[in-house]
PDB file of N, CA and C in Angstrom:
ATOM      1  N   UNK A   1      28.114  58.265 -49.620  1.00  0.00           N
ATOM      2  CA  UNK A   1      28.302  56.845 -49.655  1.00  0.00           C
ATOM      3  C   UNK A   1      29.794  56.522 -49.581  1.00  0.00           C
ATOM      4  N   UNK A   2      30.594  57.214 -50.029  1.00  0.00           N
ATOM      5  CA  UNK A   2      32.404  56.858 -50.338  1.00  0.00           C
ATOM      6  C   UNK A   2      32.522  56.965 -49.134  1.00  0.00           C
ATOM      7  N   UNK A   3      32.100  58.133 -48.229  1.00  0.00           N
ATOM      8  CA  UNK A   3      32.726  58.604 -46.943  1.00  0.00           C
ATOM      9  C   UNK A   3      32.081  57.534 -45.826  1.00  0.00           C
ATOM     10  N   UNK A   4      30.851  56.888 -45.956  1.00  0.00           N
ATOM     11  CA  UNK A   4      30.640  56.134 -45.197  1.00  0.00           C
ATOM     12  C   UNK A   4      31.223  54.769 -45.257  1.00  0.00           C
ATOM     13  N   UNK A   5      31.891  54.416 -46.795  1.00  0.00           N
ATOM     14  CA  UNK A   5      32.351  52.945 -46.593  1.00  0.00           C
ATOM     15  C   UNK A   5      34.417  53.197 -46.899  1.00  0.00           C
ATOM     16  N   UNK A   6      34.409  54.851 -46.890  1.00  0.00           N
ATOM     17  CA  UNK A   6      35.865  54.912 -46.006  1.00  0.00           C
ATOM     18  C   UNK A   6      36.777  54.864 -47.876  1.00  0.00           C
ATOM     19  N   UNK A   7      35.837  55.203 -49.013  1.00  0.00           N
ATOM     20  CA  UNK A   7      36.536  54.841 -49.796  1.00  0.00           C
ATOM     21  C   UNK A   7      36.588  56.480 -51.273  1.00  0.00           C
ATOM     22  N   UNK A   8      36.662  56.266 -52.306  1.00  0.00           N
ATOM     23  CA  UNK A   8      37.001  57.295 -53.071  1.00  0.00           C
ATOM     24  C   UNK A   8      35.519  57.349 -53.647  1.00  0.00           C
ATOM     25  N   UNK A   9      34.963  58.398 -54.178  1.00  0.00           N
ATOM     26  CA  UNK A   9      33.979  58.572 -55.335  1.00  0.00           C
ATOM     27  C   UNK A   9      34.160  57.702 -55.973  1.00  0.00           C
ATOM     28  N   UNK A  10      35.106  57.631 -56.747  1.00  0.00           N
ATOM     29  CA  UNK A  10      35.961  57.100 -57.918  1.00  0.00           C
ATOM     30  C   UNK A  10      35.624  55.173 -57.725  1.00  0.00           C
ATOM     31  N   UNK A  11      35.803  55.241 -56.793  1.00  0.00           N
ATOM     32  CA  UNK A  11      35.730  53.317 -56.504  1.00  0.00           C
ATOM     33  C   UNK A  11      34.010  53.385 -56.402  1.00  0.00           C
ATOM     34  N   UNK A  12      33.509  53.926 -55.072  1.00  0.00           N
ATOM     35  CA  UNK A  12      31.476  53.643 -56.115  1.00  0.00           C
ATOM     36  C   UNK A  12      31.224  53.761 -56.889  1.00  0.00           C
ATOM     37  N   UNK A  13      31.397  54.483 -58.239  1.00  0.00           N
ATOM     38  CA  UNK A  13      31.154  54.457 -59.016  1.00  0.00           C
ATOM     39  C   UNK A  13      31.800  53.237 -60.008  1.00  0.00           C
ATOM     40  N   UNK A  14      32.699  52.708 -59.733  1.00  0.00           N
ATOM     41  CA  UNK A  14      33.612  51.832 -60.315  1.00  0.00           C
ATOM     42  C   UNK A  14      32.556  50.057 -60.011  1.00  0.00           C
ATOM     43  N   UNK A  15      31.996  50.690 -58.322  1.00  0.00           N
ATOM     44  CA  UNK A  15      31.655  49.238 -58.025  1.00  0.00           C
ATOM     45  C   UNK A  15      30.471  49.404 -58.416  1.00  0.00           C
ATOM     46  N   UNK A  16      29.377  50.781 -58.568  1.00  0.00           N
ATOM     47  CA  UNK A  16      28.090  50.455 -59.246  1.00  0.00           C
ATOM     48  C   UNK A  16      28.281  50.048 -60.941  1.00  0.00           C
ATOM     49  N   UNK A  17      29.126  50.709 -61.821  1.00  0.00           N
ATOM     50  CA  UNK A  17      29.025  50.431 -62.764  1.00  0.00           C
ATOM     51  C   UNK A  17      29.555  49.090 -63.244  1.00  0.00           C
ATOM     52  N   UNK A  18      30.765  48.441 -62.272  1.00  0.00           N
ATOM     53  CA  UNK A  18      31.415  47.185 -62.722  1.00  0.00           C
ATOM     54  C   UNK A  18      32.555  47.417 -64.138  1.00  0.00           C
ATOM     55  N   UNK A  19      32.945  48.819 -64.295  1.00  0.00           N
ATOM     56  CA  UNK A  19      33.843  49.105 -65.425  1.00  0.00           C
ATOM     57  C   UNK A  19      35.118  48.294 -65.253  1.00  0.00           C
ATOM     58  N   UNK A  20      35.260  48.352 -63.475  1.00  0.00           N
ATOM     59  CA  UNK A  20      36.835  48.387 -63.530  1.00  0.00           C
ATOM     60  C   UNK A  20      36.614  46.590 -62.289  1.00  0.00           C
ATOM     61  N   UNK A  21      37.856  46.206 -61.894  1.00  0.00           N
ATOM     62  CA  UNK A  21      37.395  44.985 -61.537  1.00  0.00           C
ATOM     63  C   UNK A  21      37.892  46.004 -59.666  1.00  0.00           C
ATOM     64  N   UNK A  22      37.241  45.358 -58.352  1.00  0.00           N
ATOM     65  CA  UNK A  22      37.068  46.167 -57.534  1.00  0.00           C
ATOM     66  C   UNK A  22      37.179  44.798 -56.782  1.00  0.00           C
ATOM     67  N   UNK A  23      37.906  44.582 -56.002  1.00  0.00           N
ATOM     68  CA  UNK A  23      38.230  43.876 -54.663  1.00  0.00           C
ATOM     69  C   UNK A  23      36.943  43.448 -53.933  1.00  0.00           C
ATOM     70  N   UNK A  24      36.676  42.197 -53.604  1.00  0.00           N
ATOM     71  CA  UNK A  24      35.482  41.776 -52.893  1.00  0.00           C
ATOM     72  C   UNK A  24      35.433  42.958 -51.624  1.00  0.00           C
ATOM     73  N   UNK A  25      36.076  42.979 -50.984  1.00  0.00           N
ATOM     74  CA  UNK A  25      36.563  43.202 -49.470  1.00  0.00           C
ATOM     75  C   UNK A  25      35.752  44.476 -50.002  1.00  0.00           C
ATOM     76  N   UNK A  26      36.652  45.840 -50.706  1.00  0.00           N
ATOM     77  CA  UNK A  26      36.156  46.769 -51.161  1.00  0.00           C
ATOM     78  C   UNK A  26      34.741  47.310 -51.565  1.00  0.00           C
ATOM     79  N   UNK A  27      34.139  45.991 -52.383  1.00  0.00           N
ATOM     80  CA  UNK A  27      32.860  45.838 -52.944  1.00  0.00           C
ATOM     81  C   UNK A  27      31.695  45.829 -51.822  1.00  0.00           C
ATOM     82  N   UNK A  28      31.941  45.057 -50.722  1.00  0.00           N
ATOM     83  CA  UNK A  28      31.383  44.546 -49.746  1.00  0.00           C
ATOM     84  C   UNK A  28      31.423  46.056 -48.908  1.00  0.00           C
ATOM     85  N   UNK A  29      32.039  46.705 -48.686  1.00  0.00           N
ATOM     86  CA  UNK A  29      32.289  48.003 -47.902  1.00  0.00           C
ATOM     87  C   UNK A  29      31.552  48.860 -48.610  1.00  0.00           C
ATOM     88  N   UNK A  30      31.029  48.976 -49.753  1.00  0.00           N
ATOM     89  CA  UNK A  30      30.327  50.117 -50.427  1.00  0.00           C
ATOM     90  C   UNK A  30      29.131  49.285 -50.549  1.00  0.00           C
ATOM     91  N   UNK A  31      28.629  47.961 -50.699  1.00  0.00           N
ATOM     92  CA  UNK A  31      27.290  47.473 -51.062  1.00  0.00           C
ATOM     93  C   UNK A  31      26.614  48.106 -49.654  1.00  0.00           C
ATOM     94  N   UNK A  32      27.708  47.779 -48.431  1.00  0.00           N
ATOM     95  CA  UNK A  32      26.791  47.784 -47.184  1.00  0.00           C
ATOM     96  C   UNK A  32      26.624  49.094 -46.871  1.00  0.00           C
ATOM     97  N   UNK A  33      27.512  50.102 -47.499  1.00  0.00           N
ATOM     98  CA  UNK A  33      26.895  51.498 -47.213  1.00  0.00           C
ATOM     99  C   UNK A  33      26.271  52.034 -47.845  1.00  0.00           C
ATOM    100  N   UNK A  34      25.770  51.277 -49.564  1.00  0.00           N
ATOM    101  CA  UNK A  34      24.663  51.656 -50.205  1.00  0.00           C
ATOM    102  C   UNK A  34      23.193  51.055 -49.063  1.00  0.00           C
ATOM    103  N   UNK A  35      23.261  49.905 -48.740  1.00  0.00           N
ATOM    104  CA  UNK A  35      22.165  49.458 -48.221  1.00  0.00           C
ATOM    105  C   UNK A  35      21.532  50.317 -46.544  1.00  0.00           C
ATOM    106  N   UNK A  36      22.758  50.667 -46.001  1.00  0.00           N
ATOM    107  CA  UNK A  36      22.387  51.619 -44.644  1.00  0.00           C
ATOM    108  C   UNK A  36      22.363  52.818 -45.031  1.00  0.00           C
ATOM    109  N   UNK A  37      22.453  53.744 -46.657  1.00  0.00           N
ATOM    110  CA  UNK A  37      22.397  54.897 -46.411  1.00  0.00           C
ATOM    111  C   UNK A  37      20.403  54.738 -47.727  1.00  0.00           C
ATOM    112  N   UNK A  38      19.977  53.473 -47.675  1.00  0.00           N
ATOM    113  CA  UNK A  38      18.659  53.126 -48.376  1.00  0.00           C
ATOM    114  C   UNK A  38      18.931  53.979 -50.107  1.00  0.00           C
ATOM    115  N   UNK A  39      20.598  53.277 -50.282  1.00  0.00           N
ATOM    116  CA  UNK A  39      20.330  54.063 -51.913  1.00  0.00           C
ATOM    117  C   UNK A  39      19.552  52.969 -53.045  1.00  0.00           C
ATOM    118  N   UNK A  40      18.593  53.351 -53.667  1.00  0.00           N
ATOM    119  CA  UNK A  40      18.475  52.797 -55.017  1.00  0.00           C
ATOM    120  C   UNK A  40      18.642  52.977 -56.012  1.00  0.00           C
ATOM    121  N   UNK A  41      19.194  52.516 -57.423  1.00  0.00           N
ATOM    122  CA  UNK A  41      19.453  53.257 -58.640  1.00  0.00           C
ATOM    123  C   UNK A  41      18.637  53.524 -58.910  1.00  0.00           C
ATOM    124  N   UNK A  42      18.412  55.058 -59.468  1.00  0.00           N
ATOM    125  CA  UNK A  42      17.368  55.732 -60.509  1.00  0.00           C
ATOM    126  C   UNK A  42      17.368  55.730 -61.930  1.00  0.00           C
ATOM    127  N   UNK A  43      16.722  55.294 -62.141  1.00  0.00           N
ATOM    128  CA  UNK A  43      16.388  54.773 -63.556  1.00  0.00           C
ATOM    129  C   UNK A  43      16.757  55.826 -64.628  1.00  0.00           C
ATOM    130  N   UNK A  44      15.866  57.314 -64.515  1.00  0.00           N
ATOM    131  CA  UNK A  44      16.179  58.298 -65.369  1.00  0.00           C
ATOM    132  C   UNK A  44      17.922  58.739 -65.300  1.00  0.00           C
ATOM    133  N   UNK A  45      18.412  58.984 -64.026  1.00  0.00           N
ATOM    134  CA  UNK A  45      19.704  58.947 -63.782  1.00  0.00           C
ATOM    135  C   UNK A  45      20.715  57.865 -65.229  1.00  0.00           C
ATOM    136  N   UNK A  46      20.534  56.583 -64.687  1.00  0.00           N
ATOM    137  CA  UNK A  46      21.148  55.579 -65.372  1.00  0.00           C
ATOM    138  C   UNK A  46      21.055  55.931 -66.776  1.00  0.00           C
ATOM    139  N   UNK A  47      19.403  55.971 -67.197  1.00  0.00           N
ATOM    140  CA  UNK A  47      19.199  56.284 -68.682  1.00  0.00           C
ATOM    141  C   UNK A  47      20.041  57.735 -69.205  1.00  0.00           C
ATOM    142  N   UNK A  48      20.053  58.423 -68.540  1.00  0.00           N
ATOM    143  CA  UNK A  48      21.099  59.594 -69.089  1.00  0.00           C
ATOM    144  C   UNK A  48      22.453  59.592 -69.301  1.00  0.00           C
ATOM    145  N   UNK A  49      22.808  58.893 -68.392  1.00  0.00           N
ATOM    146  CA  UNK A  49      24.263  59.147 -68.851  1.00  0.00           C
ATOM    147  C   UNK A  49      24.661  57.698 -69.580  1.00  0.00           C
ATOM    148  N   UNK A  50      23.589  56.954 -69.895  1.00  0.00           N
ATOM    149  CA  UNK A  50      24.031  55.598 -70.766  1.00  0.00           C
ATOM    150  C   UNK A  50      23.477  55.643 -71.990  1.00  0.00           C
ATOM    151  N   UNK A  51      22.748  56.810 -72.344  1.00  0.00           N
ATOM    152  CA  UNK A  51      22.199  57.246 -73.423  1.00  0.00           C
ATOM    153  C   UNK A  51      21.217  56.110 -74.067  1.00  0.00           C
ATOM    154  N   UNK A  52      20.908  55.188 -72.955  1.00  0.00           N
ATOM    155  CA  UNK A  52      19.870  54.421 -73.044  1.00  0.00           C
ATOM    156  C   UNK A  52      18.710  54.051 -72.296  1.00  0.00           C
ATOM    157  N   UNK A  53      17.193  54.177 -72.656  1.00  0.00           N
ATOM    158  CA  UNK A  53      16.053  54.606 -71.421  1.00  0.00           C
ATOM    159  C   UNK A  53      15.701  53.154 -71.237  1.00  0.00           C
ATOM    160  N   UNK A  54      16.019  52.010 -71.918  1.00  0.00           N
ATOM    161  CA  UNK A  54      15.136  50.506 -71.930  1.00  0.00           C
ATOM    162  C   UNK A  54      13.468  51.357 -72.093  1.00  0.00           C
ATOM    163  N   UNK A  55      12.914  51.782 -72.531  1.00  0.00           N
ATOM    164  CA  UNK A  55      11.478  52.543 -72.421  1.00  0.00           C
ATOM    165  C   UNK A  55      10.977  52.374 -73.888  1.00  0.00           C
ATOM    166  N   UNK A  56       9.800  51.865 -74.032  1.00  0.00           N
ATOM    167  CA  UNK A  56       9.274  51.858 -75.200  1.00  0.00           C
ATOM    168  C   UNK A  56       8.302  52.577 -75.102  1.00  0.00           C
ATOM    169  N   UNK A  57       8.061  53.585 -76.156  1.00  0.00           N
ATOM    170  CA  UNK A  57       6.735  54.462 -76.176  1.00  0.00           C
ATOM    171  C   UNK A  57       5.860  54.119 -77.220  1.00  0.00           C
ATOM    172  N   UNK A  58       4.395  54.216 -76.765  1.00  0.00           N
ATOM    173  CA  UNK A  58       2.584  53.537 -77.768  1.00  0.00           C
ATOM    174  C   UNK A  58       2.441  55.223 -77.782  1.00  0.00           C
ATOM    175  N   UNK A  59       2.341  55.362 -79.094  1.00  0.00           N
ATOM    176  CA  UNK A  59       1.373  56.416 -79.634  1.00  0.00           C
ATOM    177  C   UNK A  59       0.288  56.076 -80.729  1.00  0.00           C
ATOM    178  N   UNK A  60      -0.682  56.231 -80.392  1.00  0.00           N
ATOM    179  CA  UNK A  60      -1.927  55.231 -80.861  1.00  0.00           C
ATOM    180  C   UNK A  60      -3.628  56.205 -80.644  1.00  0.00           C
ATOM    181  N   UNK A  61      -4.143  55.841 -81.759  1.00  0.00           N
ATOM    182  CA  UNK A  61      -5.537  56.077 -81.490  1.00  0.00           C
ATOM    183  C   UNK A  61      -6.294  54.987 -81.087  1.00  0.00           C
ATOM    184  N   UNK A  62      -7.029  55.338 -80.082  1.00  0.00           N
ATOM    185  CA  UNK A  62      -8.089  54.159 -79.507  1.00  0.00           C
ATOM    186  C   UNK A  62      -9.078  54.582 -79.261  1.00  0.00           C
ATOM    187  N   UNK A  63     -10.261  54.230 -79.621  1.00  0.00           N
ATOM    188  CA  UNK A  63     -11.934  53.707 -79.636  1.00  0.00           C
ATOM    189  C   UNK A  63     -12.130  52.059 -79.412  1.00  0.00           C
ATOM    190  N   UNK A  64     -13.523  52.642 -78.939  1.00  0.00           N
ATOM    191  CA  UNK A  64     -14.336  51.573 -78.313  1.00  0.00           C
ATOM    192  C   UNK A  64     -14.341  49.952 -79.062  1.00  0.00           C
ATOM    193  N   UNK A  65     -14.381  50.922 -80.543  1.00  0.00           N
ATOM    194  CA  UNK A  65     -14.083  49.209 -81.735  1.00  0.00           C
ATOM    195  C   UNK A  65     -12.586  49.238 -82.303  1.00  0.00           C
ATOM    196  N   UNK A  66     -11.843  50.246 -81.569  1.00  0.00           N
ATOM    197  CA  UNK A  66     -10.152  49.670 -82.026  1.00  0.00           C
ATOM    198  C   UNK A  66     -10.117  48.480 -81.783  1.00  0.00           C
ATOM    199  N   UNK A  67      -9.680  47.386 -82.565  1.00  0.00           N
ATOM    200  CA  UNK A  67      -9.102  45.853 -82.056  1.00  0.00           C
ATOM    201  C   UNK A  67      -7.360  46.340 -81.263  1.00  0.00           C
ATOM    202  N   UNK A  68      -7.976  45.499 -79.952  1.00  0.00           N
ATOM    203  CA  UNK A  68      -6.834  45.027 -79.057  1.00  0.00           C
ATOM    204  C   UNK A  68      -6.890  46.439 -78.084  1.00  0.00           C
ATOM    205  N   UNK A  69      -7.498  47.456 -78.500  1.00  0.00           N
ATOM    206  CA  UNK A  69      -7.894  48.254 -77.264  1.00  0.00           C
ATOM    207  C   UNK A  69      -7.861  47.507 -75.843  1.00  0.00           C
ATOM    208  N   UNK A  70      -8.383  46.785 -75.605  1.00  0.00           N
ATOM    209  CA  UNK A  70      -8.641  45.848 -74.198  1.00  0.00           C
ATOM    210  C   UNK A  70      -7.140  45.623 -73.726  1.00  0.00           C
ATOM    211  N   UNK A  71      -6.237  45.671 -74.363  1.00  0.00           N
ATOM    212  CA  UNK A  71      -4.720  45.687 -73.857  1.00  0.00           C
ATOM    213  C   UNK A  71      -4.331  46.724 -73.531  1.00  0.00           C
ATOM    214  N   UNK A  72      -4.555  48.023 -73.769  1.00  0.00           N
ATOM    215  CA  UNK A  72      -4.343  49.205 -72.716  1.00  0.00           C
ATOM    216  C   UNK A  72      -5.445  49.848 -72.484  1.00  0.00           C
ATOM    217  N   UNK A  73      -6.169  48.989 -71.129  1.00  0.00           N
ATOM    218  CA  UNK A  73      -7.011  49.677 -70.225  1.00  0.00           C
ATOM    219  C   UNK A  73      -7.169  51.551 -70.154  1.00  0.00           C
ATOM    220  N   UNK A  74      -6.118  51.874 -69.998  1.00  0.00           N
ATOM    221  CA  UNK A  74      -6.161  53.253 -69.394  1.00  0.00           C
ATOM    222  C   UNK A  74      -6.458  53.937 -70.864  1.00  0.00           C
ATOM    223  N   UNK A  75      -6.560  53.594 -71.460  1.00  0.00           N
ATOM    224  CA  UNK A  75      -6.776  53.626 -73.253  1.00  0.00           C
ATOM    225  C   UNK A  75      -8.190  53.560 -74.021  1.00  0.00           C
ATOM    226  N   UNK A  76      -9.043  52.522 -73.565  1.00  0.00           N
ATOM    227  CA  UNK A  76     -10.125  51.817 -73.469  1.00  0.00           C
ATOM    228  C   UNK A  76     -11.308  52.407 -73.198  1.00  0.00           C
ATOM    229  N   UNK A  77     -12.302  51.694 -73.990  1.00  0.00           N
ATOM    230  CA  UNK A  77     -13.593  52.658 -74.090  1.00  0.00           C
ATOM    231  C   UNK A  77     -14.395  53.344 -73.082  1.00  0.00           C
ATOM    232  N   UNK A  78     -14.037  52.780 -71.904  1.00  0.00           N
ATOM    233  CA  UNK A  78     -14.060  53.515 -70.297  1.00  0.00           C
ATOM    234  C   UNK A  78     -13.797  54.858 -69.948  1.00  0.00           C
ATOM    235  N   UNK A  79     -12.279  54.535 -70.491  1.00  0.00           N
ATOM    236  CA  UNK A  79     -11.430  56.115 -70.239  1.00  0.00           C
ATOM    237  C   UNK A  79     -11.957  56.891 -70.649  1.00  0.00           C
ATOM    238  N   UNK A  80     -11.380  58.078 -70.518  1.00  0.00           N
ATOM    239  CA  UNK A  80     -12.177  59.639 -70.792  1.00  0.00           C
ATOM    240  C   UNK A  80     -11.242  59.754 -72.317  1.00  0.00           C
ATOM    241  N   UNK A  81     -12.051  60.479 -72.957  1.00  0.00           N
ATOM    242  CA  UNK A  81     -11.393  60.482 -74.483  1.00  0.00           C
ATOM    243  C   UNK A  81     -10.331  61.575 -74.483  1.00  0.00           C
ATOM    244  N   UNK A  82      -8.961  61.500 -75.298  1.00  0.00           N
ATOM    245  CA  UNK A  82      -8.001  61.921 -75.305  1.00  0.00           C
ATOM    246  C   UNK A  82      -7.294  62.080 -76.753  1.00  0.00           C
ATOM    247  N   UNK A  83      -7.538  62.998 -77.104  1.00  0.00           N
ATOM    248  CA  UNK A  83      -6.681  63.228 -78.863  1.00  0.00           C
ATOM    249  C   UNK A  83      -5.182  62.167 -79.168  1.00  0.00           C
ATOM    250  N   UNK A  84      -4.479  62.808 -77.969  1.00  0.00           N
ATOM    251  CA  UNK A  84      -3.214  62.048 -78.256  1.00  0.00           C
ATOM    252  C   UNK A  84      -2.846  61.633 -76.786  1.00  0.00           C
ATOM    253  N   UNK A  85      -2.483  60.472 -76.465  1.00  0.00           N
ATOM    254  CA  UNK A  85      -2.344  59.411 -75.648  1.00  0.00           C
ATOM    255  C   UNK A  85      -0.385  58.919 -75.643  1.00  0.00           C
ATOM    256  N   UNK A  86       0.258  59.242 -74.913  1.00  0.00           N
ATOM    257  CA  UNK A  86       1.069  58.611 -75.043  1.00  0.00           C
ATOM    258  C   UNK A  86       1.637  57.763 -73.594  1.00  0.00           C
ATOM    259  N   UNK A  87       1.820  56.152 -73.813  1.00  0.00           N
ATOM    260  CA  UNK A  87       1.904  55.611 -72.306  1.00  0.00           C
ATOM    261  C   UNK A  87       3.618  55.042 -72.864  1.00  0.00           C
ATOM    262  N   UNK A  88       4.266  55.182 -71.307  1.00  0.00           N
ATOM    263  CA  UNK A  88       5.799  54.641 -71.360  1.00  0.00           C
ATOM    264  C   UNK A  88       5.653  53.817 -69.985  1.00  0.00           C
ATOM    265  N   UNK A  89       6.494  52.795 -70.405  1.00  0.00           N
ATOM    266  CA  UNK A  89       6.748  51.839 -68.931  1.00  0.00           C
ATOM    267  C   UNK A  89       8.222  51.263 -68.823  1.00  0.00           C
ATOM    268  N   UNK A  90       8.892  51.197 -67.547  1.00  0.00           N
ATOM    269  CA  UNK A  90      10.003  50.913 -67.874  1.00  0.00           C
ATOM    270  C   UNK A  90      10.123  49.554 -66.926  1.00  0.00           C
TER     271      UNK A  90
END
């Protein structure tokens, strides 16, 4: 991505994270070579080195007469039965 918008490691990373303040002109030269080389941020990526996942984890028993079962379907008296269940969504 640096080499396609002609610039340092050091400055994409500067313009994905927004640490440092980065010249429109500059900014504009790395957005458009994120967008022609089809980059997207990865989530697990981000969560690692920010030592934060945004991810909340349900660890829960569910049966057919748990109340509020009906809020996680994949959970629900349908599903195939499962000792321990754990669902994450980010």
């Amino acid at each position: 991505m640096a080499a396609l918008a002609g610039v340092a490691q050091s400055t994409v990373s500067y313009v994905m994270s927004g640490n440092r303040p980065i010249s429109q002109k500059t900014r504009d030269k790395v957005e458009k070579a994120m967008r022609e080389l089809g980059y997207v941020p990865d989530a697990h990526a981000r969560a690692m080195i920010s030592n934060r996942s945004h991810i909340i984890g349900l660890l829960t028993e569910t049966t057919g007469t748990t109340q509020g079962a009906e809020l996680f379907p994949s959970c629900g008296p349908s599903a195939p039965p499962r000792r321990n269940t754990a669902t994450t969504s980010s």
